[in-house]
C-alpha atoms as a PDB file:
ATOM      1  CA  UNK A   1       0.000   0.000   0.000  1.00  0.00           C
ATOM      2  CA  UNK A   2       1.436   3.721  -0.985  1.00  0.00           C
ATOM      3  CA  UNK A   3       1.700   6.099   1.669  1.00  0.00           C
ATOM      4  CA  UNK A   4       0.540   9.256   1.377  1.00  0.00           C
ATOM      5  CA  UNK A   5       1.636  12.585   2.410  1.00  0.00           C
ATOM      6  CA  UNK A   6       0.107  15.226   4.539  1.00  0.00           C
ATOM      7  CA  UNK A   7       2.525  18.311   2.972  1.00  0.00           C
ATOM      8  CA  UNK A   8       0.080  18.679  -0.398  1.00  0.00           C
ATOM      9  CA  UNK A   9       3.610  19.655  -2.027  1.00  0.00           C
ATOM     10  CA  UNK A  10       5.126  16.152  -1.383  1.00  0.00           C
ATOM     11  CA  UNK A  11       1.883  14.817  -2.001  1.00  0.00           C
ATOM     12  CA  UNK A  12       2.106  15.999  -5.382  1.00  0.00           C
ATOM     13  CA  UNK A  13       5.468  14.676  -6.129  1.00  0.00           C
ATOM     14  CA  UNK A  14       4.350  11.183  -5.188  1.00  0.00           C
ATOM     15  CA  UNK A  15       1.777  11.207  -7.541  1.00  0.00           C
ATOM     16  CA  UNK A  16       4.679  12.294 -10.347  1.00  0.00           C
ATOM     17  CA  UNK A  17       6.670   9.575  -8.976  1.00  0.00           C
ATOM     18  CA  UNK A  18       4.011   7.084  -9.905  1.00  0.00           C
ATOM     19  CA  UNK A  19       3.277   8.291 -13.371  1.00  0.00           C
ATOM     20  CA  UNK A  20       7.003   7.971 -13.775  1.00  0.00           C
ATOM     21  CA  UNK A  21       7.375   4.591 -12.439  1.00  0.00           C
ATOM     22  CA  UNK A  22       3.841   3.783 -14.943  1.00  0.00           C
ATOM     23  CA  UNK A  23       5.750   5.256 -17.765  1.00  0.00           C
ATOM     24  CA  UNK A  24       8.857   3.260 -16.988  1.00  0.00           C
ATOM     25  CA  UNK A  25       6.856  -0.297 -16.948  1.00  0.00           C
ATOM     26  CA  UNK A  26       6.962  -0.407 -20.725  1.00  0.00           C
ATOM     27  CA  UNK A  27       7.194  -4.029 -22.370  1.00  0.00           C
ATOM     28  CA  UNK A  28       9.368  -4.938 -24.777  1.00  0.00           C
ATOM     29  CA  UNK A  29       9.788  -6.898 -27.169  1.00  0.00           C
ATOM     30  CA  UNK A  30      13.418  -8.031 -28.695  1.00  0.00           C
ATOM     31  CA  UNK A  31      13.437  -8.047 -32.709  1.00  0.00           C
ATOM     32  CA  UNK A  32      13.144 -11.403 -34.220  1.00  0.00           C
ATOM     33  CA  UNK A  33      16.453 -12.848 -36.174  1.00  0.00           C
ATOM     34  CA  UNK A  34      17.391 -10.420 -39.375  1.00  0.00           C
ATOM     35  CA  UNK A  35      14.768  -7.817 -38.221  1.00  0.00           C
ATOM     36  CA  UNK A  36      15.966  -4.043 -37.257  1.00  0.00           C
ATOM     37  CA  UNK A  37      14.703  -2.924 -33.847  1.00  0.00           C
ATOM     38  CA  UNK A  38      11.432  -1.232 -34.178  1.00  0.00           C
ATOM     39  CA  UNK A  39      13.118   1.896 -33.439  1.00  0.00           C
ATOM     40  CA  UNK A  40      15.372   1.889 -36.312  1.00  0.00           C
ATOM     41  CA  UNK A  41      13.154   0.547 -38.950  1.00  0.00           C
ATOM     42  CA  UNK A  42      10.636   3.831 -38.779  1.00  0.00           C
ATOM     43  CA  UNK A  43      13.359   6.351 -37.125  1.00  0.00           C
ATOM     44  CA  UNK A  44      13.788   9.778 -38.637  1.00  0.00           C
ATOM     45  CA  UNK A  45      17.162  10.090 -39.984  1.00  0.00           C
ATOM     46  CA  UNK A  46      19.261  13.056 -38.355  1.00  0.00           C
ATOM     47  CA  UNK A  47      16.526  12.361 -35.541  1.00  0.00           C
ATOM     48  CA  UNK A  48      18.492  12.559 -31.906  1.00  0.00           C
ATOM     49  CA  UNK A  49      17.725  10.165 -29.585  1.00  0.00           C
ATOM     50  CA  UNK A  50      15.246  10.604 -26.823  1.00  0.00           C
ATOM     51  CA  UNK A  51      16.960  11.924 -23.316  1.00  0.00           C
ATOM     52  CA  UNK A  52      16.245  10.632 -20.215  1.00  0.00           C
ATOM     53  CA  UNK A  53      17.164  12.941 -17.235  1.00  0.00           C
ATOM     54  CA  UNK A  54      19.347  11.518 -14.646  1.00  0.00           C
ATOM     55  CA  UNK A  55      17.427   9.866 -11.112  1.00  0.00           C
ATOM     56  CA  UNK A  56      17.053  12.002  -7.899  1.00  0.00           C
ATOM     57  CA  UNK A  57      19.459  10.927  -5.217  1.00  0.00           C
ATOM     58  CA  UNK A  58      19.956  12.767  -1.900  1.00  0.00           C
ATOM     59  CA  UNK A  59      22.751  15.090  -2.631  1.00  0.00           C
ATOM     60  CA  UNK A  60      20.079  16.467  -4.821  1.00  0.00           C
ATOM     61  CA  UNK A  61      17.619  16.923  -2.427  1.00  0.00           C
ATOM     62  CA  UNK A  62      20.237  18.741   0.174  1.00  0.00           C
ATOM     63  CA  UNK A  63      21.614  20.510  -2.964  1.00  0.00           C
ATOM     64  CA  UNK A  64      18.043  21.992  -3.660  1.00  0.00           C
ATOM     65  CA  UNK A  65      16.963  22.492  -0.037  1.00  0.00           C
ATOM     66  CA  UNK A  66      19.819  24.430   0.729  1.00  0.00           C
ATOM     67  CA  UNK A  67      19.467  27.100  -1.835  1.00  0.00           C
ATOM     68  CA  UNK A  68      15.451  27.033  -1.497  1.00  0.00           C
ATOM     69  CA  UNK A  69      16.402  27.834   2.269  1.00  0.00           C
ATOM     70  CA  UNK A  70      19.358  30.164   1.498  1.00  0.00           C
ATOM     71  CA  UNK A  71      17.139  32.619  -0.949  1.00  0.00           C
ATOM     72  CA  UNK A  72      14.107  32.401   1.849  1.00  0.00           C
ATOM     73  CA  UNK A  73      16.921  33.387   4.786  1.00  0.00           C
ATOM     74  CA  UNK A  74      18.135  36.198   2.494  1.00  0.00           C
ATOM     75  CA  UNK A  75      14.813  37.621   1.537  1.00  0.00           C
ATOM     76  CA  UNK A  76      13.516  37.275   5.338  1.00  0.00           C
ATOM     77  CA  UNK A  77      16.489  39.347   6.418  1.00  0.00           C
ATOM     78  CA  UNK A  78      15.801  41.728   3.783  1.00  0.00           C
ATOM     79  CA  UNK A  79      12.152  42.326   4.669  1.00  0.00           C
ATOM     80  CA  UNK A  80      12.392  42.142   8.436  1.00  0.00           C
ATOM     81  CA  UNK A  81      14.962  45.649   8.143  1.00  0.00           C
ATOM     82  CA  UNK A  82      12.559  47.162   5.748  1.00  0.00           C
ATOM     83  CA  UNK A  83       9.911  46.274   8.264  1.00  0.00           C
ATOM     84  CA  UNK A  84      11.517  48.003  10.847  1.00  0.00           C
ATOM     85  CA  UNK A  85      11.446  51.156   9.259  1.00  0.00           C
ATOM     86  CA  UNK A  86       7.251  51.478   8.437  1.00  0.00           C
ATOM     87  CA  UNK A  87       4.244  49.948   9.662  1.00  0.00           C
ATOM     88  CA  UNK A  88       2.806  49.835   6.150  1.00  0.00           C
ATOM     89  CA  UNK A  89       5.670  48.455   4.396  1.00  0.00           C
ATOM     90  CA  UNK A  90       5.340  45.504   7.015  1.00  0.00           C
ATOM     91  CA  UNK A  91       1.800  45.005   6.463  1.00  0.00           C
ATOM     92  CA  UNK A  92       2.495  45.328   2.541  1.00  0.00           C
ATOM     93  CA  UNK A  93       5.396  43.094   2.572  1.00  0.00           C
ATOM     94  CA  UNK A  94       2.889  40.393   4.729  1.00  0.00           C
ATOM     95  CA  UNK A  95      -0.133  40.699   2.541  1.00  0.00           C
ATOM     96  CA  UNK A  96       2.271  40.492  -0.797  1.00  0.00           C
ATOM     97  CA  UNK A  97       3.944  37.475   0.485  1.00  0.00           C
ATOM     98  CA  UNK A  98       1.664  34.982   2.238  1.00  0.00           C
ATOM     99  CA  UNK A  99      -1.096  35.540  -0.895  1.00  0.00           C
ATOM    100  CA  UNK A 100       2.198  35.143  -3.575  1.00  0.00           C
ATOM    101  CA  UNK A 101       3.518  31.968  -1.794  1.00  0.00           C
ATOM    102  CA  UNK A 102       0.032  30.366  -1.273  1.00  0.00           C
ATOM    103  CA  UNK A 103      -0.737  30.719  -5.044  1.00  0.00           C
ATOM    104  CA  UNK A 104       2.935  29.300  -5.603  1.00  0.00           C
ATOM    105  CA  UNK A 105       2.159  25.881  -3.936  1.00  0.00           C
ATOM    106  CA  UNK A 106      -1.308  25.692  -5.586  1.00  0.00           C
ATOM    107  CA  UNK A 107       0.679  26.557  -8.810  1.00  0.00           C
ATOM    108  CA  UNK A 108       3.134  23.510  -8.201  1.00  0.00           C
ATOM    109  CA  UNK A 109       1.006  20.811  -6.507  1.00  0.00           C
ATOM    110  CA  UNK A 110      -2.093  21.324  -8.131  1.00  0.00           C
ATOM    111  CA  UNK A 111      -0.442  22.936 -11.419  1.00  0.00           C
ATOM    112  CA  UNK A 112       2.094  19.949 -11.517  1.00  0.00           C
ATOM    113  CA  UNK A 113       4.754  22.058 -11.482  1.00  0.00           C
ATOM    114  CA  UNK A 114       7.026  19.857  -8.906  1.00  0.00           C
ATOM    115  CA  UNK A 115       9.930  19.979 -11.137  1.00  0.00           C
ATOM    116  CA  UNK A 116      10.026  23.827 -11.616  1.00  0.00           C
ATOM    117  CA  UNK A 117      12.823  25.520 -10.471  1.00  0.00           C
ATOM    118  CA  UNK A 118      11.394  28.677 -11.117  1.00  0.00           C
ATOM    119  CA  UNK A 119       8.146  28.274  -9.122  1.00  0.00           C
ATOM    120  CA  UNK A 120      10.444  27.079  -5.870  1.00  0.00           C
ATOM    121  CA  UNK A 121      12.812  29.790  -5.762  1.00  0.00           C
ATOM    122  CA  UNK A 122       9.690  32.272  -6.197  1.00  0.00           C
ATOM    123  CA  UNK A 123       8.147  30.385  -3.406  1.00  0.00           C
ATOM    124  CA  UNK A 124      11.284  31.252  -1.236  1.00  0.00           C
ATOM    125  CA  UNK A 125      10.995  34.810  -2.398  1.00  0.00           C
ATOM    126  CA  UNK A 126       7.907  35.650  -1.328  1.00  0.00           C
ATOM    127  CA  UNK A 127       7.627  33.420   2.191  1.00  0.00           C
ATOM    128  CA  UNK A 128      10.986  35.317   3.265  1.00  0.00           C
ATOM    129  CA  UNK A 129       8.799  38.837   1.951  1.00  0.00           C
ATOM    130  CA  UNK A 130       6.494  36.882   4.273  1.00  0.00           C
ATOM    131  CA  UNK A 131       8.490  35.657   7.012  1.00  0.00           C
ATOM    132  CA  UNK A 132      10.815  38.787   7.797  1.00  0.00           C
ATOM    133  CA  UNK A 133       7.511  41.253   8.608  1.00  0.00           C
ATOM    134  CA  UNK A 134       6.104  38.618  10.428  1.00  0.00           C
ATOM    135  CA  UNK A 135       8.740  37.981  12.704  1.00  0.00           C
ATOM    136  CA  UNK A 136       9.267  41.742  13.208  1.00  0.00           C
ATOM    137  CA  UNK A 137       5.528  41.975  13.875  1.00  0.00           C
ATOM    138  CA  UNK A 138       5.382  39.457  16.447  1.00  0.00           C
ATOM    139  CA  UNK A 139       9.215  39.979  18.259  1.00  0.00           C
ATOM    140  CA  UNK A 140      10.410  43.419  16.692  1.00  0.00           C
ATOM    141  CA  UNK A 141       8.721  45.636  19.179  1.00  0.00           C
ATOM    142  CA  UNK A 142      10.620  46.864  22.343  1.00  0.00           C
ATOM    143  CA  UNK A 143       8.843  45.007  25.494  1.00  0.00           C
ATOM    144  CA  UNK A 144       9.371  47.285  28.702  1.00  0.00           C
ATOM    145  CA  UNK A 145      12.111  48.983  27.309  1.00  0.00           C
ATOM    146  CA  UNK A 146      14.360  45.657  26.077  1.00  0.00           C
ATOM    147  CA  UNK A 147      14.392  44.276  22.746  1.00  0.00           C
ATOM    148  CA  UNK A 148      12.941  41.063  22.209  1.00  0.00           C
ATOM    149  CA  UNK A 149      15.138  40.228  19.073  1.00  0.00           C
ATOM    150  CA  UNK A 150      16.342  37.020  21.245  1.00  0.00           C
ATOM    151  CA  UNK A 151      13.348  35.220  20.940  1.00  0.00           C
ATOM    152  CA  UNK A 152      13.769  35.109  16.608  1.00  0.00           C
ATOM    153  CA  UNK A 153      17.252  33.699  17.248  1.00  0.00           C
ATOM    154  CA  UNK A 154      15.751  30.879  20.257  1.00  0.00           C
ATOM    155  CA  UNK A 155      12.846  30.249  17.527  1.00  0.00           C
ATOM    156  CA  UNK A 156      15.857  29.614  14.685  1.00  0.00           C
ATOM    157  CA  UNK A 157      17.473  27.751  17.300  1.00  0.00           C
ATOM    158  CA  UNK A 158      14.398  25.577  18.242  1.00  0.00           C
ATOM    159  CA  UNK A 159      13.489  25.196  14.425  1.00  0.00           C
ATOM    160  CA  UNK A 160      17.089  23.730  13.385  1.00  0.00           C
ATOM    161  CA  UNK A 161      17.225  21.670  16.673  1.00  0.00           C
ATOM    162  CA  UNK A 162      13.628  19.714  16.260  1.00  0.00           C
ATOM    163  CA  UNK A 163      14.732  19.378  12.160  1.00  0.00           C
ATOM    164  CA  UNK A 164      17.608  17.532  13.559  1.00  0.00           C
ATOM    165  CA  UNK A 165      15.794  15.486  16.065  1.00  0.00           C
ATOM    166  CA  UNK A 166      13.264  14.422  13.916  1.00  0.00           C
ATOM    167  CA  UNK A 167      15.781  13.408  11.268  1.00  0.00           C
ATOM    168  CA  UNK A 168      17.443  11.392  13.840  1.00  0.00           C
ATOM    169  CA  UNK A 169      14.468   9.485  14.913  1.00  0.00           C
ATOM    170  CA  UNK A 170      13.536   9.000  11.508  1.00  0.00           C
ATOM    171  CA  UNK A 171      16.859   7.387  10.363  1.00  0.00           C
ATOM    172  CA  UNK A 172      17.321   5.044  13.471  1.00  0.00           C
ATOM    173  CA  UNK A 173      13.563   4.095  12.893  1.00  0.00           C
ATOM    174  CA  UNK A 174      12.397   4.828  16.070  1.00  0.00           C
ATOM    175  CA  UNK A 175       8.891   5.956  14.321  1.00  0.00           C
ATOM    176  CA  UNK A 176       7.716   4.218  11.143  1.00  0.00           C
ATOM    177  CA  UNK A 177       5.674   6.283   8.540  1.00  0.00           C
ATOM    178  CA  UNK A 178       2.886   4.184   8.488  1.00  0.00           C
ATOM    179  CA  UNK A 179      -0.255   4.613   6.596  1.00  0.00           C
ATOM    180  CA  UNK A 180      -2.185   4.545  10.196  1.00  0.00           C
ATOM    181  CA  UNK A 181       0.251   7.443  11.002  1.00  0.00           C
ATOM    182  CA  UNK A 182      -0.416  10.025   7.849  1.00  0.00           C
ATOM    183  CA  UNK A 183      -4.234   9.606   8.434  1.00  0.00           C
ATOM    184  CA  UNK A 184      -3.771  10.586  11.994  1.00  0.00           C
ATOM    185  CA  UNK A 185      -1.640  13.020  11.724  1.00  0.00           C
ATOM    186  CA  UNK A 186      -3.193  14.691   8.265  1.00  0.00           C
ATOM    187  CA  UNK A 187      -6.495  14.139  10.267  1.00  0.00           C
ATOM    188  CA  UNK A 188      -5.439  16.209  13.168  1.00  0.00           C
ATOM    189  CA  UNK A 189      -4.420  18.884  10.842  1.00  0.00           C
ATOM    190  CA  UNK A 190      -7.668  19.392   9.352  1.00  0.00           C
ATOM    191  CA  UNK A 191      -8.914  19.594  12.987  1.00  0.00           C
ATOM    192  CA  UNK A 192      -6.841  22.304  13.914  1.00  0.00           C
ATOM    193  CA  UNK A 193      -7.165  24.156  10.651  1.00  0.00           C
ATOM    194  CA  UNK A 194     -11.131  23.907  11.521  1.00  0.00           C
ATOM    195  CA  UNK A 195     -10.611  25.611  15.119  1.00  0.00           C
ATOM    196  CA  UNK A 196      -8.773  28.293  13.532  1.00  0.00           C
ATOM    197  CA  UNK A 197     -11.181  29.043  11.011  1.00  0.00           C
ATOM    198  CA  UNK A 198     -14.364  28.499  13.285  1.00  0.00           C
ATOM    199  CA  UNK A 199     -12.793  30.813  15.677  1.00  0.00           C
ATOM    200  CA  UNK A 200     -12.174  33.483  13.265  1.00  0.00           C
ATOM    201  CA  UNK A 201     -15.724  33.276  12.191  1.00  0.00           C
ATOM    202  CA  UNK A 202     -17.262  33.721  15.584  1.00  0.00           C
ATOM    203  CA  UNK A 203     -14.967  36.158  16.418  1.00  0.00           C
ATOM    204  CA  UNK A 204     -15.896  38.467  12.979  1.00  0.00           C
ATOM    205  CA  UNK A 205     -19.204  37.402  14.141  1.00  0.00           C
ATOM    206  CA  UNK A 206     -19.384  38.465  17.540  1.00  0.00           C
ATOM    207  CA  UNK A 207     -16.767  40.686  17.117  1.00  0.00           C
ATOM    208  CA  UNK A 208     -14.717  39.399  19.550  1.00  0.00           C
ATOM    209  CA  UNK A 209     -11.040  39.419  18.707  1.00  0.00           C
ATOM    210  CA  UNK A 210      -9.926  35.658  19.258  1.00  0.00           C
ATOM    211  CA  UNK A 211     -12.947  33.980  20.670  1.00  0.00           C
ATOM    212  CA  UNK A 212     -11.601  30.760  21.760  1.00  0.00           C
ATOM    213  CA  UNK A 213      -8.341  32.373  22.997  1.00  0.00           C
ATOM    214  CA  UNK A 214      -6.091  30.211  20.370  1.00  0.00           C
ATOM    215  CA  UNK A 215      -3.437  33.999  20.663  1.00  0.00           C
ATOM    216  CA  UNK A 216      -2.986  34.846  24.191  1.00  0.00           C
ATOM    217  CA  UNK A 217      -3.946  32.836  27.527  1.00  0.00           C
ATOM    218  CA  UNK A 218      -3.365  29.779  28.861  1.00  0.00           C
ATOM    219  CA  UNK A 219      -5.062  28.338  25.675  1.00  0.00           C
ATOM    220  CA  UNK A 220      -2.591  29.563  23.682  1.00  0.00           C
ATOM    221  CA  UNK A 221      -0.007  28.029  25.056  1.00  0.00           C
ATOM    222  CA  UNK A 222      -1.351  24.696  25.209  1.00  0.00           C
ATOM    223  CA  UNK A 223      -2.430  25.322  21.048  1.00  0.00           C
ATOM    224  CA  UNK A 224       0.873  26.140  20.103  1.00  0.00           C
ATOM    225  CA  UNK A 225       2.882  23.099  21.524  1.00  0.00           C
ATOM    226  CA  UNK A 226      -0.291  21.238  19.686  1.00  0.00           C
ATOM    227  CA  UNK A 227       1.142  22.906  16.350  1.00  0.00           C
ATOM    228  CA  UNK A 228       4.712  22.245  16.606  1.00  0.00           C
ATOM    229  CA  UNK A 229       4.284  18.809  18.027  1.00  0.00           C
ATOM    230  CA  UNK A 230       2.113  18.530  14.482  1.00  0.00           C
ATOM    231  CA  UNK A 231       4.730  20.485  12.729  1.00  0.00           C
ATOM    232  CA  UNK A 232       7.812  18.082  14.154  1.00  0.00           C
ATOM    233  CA  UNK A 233       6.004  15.098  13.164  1.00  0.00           C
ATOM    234  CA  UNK A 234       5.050  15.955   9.515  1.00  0.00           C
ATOM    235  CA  UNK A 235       9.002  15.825   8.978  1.00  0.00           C
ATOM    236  CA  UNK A 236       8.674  12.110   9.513  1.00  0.00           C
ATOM    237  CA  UNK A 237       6.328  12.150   6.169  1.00  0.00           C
ATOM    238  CA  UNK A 238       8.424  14.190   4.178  1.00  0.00           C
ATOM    239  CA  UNK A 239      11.686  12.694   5.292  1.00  0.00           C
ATOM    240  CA  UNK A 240       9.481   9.067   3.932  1.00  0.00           C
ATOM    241  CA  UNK A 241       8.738  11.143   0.624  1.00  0.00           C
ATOM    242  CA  UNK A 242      12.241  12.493  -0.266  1.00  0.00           C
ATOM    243  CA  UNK A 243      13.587   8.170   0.604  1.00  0.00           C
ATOM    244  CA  UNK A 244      10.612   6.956  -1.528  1.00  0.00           C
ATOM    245  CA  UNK A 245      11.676   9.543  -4.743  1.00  0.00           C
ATOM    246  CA  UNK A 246      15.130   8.471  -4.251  1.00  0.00           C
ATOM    247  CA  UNK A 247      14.667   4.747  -3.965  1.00  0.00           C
ATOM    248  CA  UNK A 248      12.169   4.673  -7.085  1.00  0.00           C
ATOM    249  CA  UNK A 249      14.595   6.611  -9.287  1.00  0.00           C
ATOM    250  CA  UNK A 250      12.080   9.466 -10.184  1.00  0.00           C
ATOM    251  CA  UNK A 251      13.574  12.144 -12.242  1.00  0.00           C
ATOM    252  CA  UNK A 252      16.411  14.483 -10.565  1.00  0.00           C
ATOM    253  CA  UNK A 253      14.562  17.652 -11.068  1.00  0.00           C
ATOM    254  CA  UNK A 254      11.434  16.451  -8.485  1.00  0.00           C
ATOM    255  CA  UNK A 255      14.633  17.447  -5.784  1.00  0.00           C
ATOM    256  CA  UNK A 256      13.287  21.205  -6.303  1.00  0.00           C
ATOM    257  CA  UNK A 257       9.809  19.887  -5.439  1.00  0.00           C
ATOM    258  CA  UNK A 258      10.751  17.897  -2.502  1.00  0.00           C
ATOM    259  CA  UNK A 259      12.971  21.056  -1.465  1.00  0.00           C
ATOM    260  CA  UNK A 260       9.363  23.283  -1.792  1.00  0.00           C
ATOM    261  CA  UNK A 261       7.513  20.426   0.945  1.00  0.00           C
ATOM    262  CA  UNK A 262      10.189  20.171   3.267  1.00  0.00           C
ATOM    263  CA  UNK A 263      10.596  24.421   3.335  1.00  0.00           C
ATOM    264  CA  UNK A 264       7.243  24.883   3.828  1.00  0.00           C
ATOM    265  CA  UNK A 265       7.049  22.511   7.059  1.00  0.00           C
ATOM    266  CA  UNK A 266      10.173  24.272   8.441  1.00  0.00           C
ATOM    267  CA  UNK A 267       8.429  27.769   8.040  1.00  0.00           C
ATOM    268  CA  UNK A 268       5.220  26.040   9.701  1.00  0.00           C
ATOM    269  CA  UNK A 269       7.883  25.290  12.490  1.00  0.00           C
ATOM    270  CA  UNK A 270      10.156  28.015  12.801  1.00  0.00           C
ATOM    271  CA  UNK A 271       6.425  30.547  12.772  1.00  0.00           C
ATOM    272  CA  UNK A 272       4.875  28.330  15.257  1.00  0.00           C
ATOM    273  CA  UNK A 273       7.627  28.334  17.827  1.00  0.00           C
ATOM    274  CA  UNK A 274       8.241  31.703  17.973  1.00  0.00           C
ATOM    275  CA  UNK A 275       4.745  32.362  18.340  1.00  0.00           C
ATOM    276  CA  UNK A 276       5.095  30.305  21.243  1.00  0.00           C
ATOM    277  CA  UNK A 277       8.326  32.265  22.638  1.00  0.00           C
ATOM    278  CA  UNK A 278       6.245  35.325  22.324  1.00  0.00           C
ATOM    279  CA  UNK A 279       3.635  34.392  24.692  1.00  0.00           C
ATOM    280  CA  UNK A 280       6.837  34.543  27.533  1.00  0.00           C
ATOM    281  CA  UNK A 281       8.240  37.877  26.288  1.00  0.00           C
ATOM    282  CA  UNK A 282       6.521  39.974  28.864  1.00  0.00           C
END
């Protein structure tokens, strides 16, 4: 039985990876005795020969990953100093880059644009346009007269330490990927997306600024270590998708879509745990 992803990104590039192994599973037929191959009998002359690309292996996937993550940590920097400087550019910068990197995933998952280079390095782009005014917004302000800078470097800190965990625990197989374990864990995803939007719709509706207290409280706290416990655990999935490209040879240019799933779980991190630092700031 396949297992399925609950990043829609890596999702997508499974479902490449089985048209290409479909595609691969071609019979054939040798030629009989004094016959021509098939191929050469109706070939065009001056015709090149069909190309195949070269199969993914994990250099690939850390080559890819690494410059998906070194344009996003570049543009984030860029943003968060602009940020500093106006309200409105930090709103604009916010608006302009969560819409832009949202369409950019639909683009490649639903578009089928896994292999795209283009459409990754966009993606990192406009989540570090994204990310930079967002972690000013939440950590840039002075709190009783100190700067809270320190809690963006502890989130970085917490982010690169729980990618490293998880990739330990996934590698000595202390958790298997199992199917039982995506529908779980996509299931509880689609539960917590549902509080967030049911409490945003009561709160528009009684206009009551965070209803169920998901931003500030006691709940808050409790949601947040919910999120990055779901967070740290959908690295086990994507560290299962990136092993099951590799092993079934799909075509090295699916590393820049497999660098695109594992990004956007390590922004879902890195946002999540310094929203949780936050909450301790005062």
């Amino acid at each position: 039985m396949a297992l399925r992803s609950n990043n829609p990104v890596l999702e997508a590039v499974k479902r490449g990876e089985q048209n290409t192994a479909a595609n691969n599973q071609q019979a054939y037929y040798p030629p009989q005795y004094g016959q021509a191959p098939f191929q050469q009998q109706y070939s065009v002359p001056g015709q090149m020969p069909t190309t195949y690309e070269r199969a993914i292996t994990i250099d690939d996937v850390v080559t890819k990953t690494g410059i998906t993550l070194g344009v996003l940590v570049v543009t984030s920097i860029i943003s968060f100093v602009i940020s500093l400087q106006s309200q409105m550019a930090s709103a604009a910068l916010t608006f302009i880059g969560i819409v832009a990197s949202f369409i950019l995933v639909l683009i490649s998952t639903l578009g089928r644009k896994m292999q795209s280079a283009p459409v990754t390095i966009l993606y990192a782009i406009f989540e570090g346009m994204w990310l930079g005014a967002f972690s000013q917004i939440v950590a840039g302000y002075k709190v009783g007269g100190q700067p809270a800078m320190g809690i963006i470097f502890g989130a970085i800190a917490g982010t690169i330490g729980v990618f490293i965990g998880m990739l330990v625990v996934y590698r000595i197989g202390a958790v298997r990927v199992t199917p039982k374990f995506t529908r779980i864990l996509t299931g509880t995803m689609f539960g917590i997306l549902a509080v967030i939007i049911v409490n945003q719709l009561i709160s528009l509706i009684l206009k009551t600024p965070d209803y169920f207290g998901l931003y500030h409280g006691p709940v808050a706290i409790i949601f947040s270590l919910i999120c990055i416990a779901l967070a740290a655990s959908s690295f086990l999935s994507d560290f299962d998708s990136a092993d099951q490209a590799v092993r079934s040879g799909m075509p090295a240019s699916y590393a820049w879509g497999i660098a695109l799933g594992l990004t956007v779980t390590l922004v879902w991190l890195y946002t999540e745990i310094l929203r949780f630092l936050s909450y301790f700031r005062d």
